[in-house]
Protein backbone atom coordinates (compact mmCIF):
# COMPACT_ATOMS: atom_id res chain seq x y z
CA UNK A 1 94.72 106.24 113.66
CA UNK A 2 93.33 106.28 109.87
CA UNK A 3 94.60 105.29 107.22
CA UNK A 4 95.99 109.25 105.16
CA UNK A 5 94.87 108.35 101.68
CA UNK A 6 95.90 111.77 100.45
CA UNK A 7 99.95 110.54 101.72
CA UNK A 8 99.53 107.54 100.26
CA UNK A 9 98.19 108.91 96.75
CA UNK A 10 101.15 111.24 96.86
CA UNK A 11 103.81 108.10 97.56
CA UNK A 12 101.89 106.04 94.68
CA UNK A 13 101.96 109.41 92.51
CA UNK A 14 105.64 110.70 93.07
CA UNK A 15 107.15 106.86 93.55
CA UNK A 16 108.93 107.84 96.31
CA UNK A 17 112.37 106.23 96.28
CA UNK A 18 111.13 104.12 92.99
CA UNK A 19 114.14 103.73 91.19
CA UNK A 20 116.94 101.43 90.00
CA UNK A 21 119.92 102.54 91.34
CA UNK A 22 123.34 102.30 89.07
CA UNK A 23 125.89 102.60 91.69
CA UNK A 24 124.44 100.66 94.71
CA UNK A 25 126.85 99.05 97.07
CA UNK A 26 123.77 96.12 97.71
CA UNK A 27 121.02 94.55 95.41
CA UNK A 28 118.70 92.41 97.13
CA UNK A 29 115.46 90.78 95.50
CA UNK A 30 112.69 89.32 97.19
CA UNK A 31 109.22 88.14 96.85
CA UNK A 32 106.55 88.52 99.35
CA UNK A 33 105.09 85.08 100.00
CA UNK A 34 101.73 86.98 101.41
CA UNK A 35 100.87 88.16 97.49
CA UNK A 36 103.66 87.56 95.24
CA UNK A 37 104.93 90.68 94.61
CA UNK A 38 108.43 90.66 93.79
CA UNK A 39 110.99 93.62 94.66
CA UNK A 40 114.56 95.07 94.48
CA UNK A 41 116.34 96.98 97.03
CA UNK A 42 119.04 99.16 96.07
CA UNK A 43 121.57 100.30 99.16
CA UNK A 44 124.58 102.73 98.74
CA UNK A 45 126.47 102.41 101.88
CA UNK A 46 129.54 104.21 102.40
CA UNK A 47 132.88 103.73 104.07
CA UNK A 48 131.33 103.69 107.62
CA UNK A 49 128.93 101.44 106.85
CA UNK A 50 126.06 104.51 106.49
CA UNK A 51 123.35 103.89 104.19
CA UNK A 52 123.90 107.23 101.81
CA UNK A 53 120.57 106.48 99.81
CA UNK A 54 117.98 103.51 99.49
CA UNK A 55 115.77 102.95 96.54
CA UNK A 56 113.27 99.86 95.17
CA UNK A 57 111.38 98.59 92.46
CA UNK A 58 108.82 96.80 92.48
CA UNK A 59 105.73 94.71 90.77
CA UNK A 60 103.29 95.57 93.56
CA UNK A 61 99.99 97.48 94.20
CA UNK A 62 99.74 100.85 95.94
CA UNK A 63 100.34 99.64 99.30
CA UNK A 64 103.64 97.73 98.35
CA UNK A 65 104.57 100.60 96.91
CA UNK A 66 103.89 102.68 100.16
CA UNK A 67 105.70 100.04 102.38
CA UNK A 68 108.90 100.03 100.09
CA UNK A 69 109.22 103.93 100.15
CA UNK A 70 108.46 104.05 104.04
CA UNK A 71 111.70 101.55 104.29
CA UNK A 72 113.94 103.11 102.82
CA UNK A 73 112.58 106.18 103.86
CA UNK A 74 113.91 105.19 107.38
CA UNK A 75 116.84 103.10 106.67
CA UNK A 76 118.65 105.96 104.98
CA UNK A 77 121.30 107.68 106.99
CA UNK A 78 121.31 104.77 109.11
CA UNK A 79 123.89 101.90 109.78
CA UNK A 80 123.39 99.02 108.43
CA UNK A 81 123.23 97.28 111.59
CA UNK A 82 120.26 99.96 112.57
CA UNK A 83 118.67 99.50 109.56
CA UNK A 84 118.25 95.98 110.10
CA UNK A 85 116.85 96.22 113.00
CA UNK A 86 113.77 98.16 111.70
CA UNK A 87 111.09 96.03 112.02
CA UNK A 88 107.31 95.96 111.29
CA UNK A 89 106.29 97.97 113.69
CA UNK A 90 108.49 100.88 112.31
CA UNK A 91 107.23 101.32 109.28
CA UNK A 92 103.55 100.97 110.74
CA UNK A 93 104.87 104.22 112.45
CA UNK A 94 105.57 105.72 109.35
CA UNK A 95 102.50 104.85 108.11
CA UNK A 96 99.50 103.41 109.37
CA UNK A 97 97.98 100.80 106.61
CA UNK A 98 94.93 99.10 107.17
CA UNK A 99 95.31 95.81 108.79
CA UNK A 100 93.77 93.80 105.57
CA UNK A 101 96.91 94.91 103.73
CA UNK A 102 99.45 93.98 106.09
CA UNK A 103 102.01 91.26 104.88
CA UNK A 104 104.45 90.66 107.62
């Protein structure tokens, strides 16, 4: 399966899920220690422990980008125990990146 530039231009130009969130139950920062790129992920998690929404931001490229929206993409509506079990291979599901821009 191909890489769908055309998706991916639409992620990078709409910034799918790119936001800080103000009333987030969770802020977590990390930096990738493939490139550098730092991030923030922003959960709102309800009473049942339900991920309501996820957001990020970030300081990456394009394909960060893509990554970060495909995550929390799938973790919302999700426990949090489900949601961390996502791995990898999940969000290669969601979208297939080429393998010289894969970070694990």
């Amino acid at each position: 399966m191909a890489m769908d530039f055309q998706r991916f231009k639409e992620i990078n130009d709409t910034r799918m899920n790119y936001r800080e969130m103000e009333d987030a139950t969770v802020v977590s920062s990390y930096r990738n220690i493939g490139c550098g790129d730092g991030y923030r992920i922003y959960l709102k998690i309800d009473e049942n422990d339900i991920i309501e929404d996820a957001s990020y931001t970030t300081t990456g490229c394009g394909f960060g980008i893509t990554a970060l929206a495909m995550v929390t993409e799938l973790a919302k509506n999700k426990s949090v125990s489900e949601a961390d079990a996502l791995t990898s291979e999940d969000i290669e599901k969601a979208f297939q990146f080429p393998e010289r821009r894969k970070n694990y």
